[in-house]
PDB file of N, CA and C in Angstrom:
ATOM      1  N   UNK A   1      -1.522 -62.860  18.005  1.00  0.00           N
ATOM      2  CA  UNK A   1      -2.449 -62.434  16.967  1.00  0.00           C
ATOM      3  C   UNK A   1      -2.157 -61.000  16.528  1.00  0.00           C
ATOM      4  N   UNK A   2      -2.228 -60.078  17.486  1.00  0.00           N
ATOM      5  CA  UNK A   2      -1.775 -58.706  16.984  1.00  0.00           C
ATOM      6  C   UNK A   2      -0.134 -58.853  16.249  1.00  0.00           C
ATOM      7  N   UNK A   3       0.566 -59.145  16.653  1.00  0.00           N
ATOM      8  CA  UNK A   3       2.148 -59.318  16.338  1.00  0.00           C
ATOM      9  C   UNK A   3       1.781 -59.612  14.814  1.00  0.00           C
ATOM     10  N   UNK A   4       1.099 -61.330  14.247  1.00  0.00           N
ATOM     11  CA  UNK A   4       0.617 -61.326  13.032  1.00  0.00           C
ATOM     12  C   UNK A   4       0.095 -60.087  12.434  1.00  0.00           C
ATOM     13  N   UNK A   5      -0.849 -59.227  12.941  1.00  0.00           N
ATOM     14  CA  UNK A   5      -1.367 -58.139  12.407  1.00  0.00           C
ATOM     15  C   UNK A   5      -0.500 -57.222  11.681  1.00  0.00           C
ATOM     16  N   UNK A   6       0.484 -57.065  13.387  1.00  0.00           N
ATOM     17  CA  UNK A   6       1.561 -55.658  12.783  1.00  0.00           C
ATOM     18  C   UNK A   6       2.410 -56.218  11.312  1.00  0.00           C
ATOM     19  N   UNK A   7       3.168 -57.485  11.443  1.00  0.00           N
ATOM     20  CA  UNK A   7       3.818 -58.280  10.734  1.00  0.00           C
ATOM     21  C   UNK A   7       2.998 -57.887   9.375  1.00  0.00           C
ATOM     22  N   UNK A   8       2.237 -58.235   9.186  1.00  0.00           N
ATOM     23  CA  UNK A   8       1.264 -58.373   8.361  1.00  0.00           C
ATOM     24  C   UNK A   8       1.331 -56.579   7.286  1.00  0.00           C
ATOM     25  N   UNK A   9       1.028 -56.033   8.161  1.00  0.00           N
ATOM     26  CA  UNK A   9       1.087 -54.824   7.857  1.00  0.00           C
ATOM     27  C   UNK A   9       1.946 -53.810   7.494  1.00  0.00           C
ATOM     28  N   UNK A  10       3.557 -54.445   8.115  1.00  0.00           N
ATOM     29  CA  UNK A  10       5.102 -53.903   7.708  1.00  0.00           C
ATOM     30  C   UNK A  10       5.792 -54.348   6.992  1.00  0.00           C
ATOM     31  N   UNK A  11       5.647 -55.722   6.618  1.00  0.00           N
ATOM     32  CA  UNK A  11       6.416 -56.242   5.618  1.00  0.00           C
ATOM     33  C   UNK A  11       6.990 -56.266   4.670  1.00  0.00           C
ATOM     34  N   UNK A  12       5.914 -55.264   3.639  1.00  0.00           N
ATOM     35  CA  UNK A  12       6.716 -54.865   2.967  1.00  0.00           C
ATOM     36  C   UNK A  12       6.061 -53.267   2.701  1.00  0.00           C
ATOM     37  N   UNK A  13       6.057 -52.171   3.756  1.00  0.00           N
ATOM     38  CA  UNK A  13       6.015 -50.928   3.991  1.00  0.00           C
ATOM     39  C   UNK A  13       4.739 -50.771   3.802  1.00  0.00           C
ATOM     40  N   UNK A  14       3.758 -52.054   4.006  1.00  0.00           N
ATOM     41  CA  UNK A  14       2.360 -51.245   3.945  1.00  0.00           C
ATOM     42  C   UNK A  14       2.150 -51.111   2.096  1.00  0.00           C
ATOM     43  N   UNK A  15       2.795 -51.149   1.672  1.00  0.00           N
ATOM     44  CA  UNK A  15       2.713 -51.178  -0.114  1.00  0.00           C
ATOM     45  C   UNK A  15       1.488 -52.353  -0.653  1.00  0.00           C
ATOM     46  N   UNK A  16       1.613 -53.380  -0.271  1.00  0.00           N
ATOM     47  CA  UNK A  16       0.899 -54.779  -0.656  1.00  0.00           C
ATOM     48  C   UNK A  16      -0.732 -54.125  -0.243  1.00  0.00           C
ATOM     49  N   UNK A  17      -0.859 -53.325   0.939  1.00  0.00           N
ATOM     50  CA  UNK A  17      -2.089 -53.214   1.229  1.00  0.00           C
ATOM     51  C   UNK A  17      -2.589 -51.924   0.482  1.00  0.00           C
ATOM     52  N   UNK A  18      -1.521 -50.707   0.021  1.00  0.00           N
ATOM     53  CA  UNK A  18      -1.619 -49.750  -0.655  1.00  0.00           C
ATOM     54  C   UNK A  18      -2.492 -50.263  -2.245  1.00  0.00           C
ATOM     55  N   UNK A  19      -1.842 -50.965  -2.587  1.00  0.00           N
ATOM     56  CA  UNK A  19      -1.842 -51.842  -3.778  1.00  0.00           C
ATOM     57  C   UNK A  19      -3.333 -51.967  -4.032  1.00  0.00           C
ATOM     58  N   UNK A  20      -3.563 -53.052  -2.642  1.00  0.00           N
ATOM     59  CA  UNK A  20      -5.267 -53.928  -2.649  1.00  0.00           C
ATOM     60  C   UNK A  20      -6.199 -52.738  -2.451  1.00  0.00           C
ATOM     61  N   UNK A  21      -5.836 -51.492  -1.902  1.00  0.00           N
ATOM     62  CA  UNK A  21      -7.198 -50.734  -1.668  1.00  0.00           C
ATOM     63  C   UNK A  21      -7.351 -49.856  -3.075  1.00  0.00           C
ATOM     64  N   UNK A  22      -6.058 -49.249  -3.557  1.00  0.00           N
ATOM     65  CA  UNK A  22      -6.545 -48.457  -4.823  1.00  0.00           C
ATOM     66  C   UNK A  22      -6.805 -49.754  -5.849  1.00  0.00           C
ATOM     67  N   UNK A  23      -6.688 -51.036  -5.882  1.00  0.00           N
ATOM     68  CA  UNK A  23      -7.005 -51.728  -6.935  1.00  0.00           C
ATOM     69  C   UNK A  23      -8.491 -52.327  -6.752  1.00  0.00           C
ATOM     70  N   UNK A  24      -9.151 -52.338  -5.681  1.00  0.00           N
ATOM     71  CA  UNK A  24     -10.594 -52.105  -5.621  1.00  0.00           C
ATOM     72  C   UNK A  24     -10.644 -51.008  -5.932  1.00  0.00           C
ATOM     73  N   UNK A  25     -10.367 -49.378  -5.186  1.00  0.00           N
ATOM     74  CA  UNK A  25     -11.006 -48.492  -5.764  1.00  0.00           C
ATOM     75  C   UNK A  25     -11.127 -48.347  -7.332  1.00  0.00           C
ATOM     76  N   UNK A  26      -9.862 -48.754  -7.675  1.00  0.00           N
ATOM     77  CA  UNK A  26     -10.202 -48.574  -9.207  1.00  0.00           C
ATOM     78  C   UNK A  26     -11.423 -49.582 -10.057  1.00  0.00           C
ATOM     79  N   UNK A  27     -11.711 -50.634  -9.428  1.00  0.00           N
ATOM     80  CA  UNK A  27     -12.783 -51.339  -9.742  1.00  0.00           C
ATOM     81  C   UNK A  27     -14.183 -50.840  -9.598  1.00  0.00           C
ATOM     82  N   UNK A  28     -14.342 -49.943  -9.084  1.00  0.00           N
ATOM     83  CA  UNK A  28     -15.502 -49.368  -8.037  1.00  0.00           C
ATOM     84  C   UNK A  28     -15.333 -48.312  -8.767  1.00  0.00           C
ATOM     85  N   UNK A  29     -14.465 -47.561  -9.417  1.00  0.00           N
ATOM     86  CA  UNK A  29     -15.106 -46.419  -9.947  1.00  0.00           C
ATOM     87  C   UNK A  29     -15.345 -46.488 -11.497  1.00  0.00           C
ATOM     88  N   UNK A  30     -14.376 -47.582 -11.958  1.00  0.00           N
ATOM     89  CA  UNK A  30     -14.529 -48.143 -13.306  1.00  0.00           C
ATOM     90  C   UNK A  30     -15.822 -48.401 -13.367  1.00  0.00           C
ATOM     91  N   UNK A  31     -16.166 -49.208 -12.442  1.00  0.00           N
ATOM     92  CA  UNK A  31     -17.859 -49.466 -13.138  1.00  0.00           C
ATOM     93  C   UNK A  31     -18.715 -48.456 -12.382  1.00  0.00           C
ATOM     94  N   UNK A  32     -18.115 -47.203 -11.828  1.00  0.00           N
ATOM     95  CA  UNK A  32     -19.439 -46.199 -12.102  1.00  0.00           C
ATOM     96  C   UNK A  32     -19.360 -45.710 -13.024  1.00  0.00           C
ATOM     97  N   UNK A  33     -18.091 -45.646 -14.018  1.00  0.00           N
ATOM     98  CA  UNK A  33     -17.964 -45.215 -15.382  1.00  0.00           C
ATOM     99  C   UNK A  33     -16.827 -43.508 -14.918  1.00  0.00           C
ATOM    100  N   UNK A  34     -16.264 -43.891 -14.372  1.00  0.00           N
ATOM    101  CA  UNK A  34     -15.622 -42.382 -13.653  1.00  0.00           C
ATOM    102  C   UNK A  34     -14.207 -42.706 -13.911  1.00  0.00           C
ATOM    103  N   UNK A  35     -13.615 -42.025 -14.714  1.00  0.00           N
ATOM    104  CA  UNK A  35     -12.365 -41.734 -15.413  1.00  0.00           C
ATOM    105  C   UNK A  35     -10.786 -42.409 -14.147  1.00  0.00           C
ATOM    106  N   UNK A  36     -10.993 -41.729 -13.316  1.00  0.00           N
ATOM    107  CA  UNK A  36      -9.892 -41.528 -12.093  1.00  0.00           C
ATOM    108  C   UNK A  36      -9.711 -43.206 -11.652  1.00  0.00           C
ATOM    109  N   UNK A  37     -10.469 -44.139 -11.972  1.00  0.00           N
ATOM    110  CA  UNK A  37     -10.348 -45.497 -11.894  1.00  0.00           C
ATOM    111  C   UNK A  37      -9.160 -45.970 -12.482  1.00  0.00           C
ATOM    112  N   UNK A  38      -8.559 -45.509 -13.718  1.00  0.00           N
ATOM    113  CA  UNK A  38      -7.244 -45.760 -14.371  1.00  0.00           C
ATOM    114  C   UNK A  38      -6.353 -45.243 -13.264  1.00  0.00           C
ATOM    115  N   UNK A  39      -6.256 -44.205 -13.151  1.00  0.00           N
ATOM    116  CA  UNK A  39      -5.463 -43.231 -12.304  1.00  0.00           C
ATOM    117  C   UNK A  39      -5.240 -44.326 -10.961  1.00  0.00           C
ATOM    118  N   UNK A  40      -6.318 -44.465 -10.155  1.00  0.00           N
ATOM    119  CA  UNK A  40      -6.211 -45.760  -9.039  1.00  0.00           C
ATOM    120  C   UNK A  40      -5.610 -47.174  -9.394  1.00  0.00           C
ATOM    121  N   UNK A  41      -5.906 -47.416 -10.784  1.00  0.00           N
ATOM    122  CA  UNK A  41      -5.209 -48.321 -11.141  1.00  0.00           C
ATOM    123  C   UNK A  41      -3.652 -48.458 -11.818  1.00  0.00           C
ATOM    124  N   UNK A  42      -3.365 -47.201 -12.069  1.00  0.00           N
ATOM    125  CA  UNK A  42      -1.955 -47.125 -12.489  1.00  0.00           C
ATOM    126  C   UNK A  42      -1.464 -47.018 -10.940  1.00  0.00           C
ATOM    127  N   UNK A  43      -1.951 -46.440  -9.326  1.00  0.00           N
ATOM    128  CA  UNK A  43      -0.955 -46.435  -8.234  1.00  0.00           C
ATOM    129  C   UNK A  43      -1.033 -47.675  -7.761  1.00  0.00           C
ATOM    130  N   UNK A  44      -2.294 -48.465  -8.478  1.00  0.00           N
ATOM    131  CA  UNK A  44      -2.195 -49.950  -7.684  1.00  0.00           C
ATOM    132  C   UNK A  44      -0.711 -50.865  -8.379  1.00  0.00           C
ATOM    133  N   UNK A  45      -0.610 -50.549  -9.389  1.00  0.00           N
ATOM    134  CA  UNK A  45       0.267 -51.126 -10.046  1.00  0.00           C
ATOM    135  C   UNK A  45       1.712 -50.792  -9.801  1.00  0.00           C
ATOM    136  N   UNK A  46       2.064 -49.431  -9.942  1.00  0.00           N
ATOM    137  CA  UNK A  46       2.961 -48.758  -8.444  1.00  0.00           C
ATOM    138  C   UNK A  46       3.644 -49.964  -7.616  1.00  0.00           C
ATOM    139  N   UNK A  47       2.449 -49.570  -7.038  1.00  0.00           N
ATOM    140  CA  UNK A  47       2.532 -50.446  -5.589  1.00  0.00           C
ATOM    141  C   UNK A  47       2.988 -51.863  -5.766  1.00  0.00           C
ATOM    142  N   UNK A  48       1.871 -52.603  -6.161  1.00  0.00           N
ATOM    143  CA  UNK A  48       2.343 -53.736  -7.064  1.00  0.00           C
ATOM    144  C   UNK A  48       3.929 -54.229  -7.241  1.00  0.00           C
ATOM    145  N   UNK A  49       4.383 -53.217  -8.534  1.00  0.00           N
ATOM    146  CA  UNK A  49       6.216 -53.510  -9.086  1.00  0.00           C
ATOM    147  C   UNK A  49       6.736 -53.346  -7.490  1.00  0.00           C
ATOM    148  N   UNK A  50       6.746 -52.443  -6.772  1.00  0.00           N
ATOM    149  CA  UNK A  50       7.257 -52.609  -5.611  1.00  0.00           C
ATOM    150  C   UNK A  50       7.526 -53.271  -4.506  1.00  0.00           C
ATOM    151  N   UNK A  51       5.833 -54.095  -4.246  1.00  0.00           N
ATOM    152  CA  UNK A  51       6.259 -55.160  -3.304  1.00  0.00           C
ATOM    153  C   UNK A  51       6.701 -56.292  -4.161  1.00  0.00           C
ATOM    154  N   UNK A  52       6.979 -56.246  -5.583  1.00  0.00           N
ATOM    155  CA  UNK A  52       7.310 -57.444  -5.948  1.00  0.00           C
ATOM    156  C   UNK A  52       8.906 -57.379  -6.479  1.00  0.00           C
ATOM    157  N   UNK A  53       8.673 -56.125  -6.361  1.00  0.00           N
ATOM    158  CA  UNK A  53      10.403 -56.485  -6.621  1.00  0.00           C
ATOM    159  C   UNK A  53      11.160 -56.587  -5.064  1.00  0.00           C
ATOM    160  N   UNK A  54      10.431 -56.209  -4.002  1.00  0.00           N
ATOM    161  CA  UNK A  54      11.294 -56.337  -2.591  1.00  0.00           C
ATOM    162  C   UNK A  54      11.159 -58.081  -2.643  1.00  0.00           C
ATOM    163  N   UNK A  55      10.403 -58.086  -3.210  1.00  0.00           N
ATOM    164  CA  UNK A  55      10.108 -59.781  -2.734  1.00  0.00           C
ATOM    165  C   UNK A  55      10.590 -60.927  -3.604  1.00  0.00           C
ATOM    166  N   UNK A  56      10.881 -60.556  -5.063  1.00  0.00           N
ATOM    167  CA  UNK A  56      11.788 -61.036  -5.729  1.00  0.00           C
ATOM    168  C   UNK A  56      11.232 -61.868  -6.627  1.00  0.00           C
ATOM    169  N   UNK A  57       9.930 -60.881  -7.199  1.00  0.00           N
ATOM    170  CA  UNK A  57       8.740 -61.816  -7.704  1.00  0.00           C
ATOM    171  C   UNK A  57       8.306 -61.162  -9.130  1.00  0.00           C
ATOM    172  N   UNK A  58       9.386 -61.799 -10.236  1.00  0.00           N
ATOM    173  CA  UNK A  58       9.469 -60.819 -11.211  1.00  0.00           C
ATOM    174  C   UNK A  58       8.260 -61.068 -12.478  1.00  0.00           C
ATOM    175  N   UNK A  59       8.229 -61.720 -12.475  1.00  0.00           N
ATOM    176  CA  UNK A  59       6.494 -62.368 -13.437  1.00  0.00           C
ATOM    177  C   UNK A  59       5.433 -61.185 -13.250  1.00  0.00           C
ATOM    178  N   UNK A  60       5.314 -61.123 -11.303  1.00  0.00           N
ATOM    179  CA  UNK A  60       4.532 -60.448 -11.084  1.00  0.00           C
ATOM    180  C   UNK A  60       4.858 -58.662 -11.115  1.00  0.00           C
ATOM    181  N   UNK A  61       6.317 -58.245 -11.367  1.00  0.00           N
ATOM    182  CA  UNK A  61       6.718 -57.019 -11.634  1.00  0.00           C
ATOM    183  C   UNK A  61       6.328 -57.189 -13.314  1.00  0.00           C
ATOM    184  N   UNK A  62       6.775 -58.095 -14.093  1.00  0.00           N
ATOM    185  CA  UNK A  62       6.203 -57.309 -15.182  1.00  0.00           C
ATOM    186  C   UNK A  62       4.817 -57.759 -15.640  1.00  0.00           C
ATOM    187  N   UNK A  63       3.788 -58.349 -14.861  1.00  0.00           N
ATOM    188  CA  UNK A  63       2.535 -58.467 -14.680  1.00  0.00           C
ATOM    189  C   UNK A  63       1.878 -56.962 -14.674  1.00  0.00           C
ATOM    190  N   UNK A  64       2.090 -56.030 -13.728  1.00  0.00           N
ATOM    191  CA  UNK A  64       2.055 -55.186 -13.543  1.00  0.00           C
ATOM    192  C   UNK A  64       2.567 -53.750 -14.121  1.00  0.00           C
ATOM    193  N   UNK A  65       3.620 -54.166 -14.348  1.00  0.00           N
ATOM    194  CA  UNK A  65       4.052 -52.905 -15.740  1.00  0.00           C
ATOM    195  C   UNK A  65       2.751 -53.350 -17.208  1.00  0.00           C
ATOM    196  N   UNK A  66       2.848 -54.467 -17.662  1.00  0.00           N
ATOM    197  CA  UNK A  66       1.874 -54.218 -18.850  1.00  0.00           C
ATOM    198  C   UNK A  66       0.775 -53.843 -18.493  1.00  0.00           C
ATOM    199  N   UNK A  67       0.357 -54.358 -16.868  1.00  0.00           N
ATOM    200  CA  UNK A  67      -1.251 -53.622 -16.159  1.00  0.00           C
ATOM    201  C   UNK A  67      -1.438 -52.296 -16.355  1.00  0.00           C
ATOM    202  N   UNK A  68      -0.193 -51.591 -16.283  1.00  0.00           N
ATOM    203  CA  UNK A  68      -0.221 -50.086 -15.259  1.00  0.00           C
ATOM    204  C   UNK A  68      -0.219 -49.455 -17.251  1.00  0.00           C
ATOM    205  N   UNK A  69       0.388 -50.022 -18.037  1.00  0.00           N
ATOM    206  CA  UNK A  69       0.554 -49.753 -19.488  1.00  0.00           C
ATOM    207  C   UNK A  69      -1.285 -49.824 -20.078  1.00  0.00           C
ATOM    208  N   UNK A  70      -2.033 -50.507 -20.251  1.00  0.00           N
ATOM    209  CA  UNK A  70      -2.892 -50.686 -20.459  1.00  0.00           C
ATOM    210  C   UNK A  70      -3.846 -49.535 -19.694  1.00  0.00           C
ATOM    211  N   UNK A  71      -3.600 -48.975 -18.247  1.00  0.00           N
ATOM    212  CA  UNK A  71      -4.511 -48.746 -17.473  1.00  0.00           C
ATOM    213  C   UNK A  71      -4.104 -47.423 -18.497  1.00  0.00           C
ATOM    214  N   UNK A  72      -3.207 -46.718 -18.376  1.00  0.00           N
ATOM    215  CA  UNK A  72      -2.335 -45.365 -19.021  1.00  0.00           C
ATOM    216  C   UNK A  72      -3.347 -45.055 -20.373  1.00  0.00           C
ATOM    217  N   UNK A  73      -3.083 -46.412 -21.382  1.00  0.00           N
ATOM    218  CA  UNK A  73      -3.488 -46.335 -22.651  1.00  0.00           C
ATOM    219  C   UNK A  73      -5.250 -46.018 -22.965  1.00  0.00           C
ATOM    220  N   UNK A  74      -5.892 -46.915 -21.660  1.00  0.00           N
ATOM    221  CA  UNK A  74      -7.291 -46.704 -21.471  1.00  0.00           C
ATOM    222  C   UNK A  74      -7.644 -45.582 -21.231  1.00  0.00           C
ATOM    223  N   UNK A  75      -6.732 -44.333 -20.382  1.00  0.00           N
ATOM    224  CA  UNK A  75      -7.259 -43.583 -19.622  1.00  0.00           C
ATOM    225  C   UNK A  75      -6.765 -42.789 -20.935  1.00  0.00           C
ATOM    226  N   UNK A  76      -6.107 -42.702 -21.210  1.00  0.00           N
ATOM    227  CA  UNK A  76      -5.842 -41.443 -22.552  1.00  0.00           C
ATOM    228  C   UNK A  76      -7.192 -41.309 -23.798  1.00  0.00           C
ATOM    229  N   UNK A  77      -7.286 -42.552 -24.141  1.00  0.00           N
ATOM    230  CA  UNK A  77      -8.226 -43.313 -25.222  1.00  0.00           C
ATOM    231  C   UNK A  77      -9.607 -42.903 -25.068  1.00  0.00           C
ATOM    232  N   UNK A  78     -10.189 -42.871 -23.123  1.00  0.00           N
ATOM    233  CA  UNK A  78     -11.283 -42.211 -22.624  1.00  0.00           C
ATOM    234  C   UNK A  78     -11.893 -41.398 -23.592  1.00  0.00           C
ATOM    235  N   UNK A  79     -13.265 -41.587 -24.276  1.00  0.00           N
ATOM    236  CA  UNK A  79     -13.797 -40.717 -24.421  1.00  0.00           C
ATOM    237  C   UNK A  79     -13.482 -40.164 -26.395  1.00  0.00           C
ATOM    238  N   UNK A  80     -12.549 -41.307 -26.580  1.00  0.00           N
ATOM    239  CA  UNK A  80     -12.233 -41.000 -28.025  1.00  0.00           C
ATOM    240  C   UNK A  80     -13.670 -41.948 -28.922  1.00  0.00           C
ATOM    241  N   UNK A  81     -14.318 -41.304 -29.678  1.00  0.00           N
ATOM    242  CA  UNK A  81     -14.770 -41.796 -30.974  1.00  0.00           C
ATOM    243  C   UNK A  81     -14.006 -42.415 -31.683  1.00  0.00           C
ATOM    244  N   UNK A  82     -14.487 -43.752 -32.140  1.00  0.00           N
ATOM    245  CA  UNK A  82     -13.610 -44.321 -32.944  1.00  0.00           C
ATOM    246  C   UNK A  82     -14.057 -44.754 -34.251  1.00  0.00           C
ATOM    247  N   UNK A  83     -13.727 -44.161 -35.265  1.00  0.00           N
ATOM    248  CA  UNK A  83     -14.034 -44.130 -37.003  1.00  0.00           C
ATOM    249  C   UNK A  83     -14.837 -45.290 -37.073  1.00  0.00           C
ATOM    250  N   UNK A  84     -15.436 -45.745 -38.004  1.00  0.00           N
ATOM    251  CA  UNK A  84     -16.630 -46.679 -37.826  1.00  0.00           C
ATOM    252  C   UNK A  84     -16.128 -46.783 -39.833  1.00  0.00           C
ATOM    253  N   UNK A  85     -16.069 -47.729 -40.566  1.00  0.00           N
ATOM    254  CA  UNK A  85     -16.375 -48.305 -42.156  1.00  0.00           C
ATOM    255  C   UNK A  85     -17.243 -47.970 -42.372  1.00  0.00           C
TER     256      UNK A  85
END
């Protein structure tokens, strides 16, 4: 059981779990309405292209580039007024 654990946990450098905690945090601060949620979500995405390219899982590498693109575009956009007709 521990062996599973460690396994679990090295596989691919600890990245996969890097990934899952800033991609909740970024959920968790998104909906307190707190900016730095993009920011958590562009390292989840990071993380993300990484264990998926060790793993050879390319859908999910560029799953994640348009994620980490979007998160970028949101976080700039923050806070802009937008012209109204």
């Amino acid at each position: 059981m521990l062996d599973l654990l460690i396994n679990s946990l090295t596989t691919y450098y600890g990245l996969d779990w890097v990934s899952v905690v800033f991609g909740i945090s970024a959920t968790y601060a998104l909906g307190k309405q707190n900016r730095t949620g993009f920011v958590f979500s562009a390292i989840s995405c990071i993380s993300g292209i990484a264990v998926a390219s060790i793993s050879a899982q390319y859908g999910y590498v560029c799953y994640n580039f348009i994620l980490m693109a979007m998160a970028l575009r949101a976080y700039a956009n923050w806070g802009r007024v937008r012209a109204t007709a």
